[in-house]
Protein backbone atom coordinates (compact mmCIF):
# COMPACT_ATOMS: atom_id res chain seq x y z
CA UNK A 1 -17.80 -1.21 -25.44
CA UNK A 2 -18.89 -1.77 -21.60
CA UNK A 3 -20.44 -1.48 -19.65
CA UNK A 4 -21.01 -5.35 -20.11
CA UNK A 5 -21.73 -8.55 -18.40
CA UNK A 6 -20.01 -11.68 -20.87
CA UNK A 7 -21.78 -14.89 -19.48
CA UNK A 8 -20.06 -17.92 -20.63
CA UNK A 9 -20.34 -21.61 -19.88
CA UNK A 10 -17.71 -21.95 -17.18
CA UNK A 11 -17.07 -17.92 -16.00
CA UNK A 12 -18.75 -14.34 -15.87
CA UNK A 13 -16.50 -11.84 -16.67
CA UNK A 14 -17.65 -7.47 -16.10
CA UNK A 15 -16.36 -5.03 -18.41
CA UNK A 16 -16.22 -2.07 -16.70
CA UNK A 17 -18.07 1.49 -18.59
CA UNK A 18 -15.88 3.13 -21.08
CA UNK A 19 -13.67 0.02 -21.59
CA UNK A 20 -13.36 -2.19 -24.83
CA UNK A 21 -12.90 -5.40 -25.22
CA UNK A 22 -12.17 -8.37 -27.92
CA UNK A 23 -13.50 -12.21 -28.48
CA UNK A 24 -11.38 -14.06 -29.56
CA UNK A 25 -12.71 -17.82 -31.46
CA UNK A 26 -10.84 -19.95 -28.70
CA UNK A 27 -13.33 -18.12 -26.25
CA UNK A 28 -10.35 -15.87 -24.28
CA UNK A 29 -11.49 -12.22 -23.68
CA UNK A 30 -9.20 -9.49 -23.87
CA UNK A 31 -10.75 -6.36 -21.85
CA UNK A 32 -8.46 -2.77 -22.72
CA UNK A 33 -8.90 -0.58 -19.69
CA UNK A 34 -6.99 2.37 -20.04
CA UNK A 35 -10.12 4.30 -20.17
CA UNK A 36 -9.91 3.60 -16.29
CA UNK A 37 -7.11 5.84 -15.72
CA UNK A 38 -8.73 8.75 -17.01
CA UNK A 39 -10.27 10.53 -13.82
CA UNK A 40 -12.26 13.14 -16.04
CA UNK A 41 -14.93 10.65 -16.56
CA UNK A 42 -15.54 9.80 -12.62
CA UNK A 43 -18.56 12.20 -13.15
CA UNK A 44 -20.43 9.58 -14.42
CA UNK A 45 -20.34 7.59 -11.92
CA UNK A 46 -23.08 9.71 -10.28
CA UNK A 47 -25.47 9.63 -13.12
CA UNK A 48 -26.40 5.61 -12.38
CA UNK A 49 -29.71 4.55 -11.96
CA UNK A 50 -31.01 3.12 -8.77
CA UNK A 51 -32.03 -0.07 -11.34
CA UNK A 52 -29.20 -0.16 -13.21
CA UNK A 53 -26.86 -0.01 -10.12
CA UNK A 54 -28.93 -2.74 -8.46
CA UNK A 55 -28.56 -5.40 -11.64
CA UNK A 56 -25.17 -4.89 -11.55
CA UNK A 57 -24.62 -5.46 -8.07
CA UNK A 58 -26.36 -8.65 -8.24
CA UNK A 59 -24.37 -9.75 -11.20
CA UNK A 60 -21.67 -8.83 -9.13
CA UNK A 61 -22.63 -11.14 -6.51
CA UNK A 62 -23.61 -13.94 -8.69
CA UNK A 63 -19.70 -13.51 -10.01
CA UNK A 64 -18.50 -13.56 -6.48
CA UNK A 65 -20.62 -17.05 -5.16
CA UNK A 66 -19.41 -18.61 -9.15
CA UNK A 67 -15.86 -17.96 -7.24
CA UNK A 68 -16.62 -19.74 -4.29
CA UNK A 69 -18.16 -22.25 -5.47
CA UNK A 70 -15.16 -22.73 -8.37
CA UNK A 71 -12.71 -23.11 -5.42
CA UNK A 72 -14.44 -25.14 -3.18
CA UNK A 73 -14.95 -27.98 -6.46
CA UNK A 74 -11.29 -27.24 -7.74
CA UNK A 75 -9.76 -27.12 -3.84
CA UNK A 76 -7.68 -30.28 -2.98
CA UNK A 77 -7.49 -29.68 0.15
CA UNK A 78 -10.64 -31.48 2.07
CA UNK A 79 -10.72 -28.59 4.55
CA UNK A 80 -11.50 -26.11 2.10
CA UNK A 81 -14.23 -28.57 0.02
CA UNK A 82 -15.83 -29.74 3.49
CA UNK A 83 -15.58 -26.45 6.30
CA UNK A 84 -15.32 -24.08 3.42
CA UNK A 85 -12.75 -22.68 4.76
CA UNK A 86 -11.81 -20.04 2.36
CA UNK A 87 -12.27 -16.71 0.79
CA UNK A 88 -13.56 -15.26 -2.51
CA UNK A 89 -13.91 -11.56 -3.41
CA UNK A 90 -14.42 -8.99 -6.30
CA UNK A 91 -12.50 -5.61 -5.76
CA UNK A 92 -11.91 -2.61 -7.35
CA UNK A 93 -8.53 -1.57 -9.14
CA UNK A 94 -8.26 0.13 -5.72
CA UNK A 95 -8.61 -2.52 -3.63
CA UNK A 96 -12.58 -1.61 -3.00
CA UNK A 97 -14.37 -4.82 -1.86
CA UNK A 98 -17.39 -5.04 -4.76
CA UNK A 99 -18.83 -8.17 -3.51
CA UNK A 100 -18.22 -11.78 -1.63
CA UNK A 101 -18.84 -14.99 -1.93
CA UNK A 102 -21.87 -15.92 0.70
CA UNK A 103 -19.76 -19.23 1.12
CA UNK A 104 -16.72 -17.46 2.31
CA UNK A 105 -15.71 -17.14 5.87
CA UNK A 106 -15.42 -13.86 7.32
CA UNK A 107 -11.74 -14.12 8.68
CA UNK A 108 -10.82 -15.56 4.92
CA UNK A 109 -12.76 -12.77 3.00
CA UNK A 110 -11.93 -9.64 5.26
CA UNK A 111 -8.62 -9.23 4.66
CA UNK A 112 -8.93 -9.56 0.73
CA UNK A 113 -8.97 -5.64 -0.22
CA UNK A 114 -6.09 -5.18 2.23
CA UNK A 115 -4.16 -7.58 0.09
CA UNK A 116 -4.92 -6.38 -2.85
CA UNK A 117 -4.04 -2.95 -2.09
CA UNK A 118 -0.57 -3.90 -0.87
């Protein structure tokens, strides 16, 4: 039950509080978050500790520059591997911005929560 960090070789994944999740032997993770839509436990939220809330947010972080850094090496495009031109976020179910990638360019990684809320 999260909240959890799950560090593996190639990907970080955050299970959010209240959530479960399941490992399954070919290494896929399958997170149930239905917990999330219950908006009786947003009291909670409050009751994080300044320590606490600052490990997670640089694991959060961390998660976001592992994104950048998996595009630019994936991207075919040479413009995106050599100007890092490009974009990598973490955002909340409602579109919250959580973090960035410090690679990312700021016209690439503005618009991200507006995307994801539309």
């Amino acid at each position: 039950e999260g909240p959890a960090i799950i560090c593996q070789k190639d990907t970080t994944t955050l299970v959010p509080p209240n959530c479960t999740f399941k490992n399954f032997s070919n290494g896929c993770i399958e997170i149930d978050t239905t917990s999330l839509c219950n908006t009786d436990d947003m009291a909670e939220v409050d009751k994080v500790d300044p320590v606490t809330a600052a490990v997670v947010r640089g694991e959060l972080e961390n998660i976001a520059v592992e994104m950048g850094y998996k595009v630019e090496r994936m991207a075919y495009s040479s413009i995106i591997r050599e100007s890092r031109d490009f974009g990598t976020a973490l955002v909340s179910a409602n579109g919250d911005q959580l973090a960035e990638s410090k690679q990312s360019t700021p016209l690439q990684s503005g618009p991200i929560p507006g995307y994801i809320r539309g």
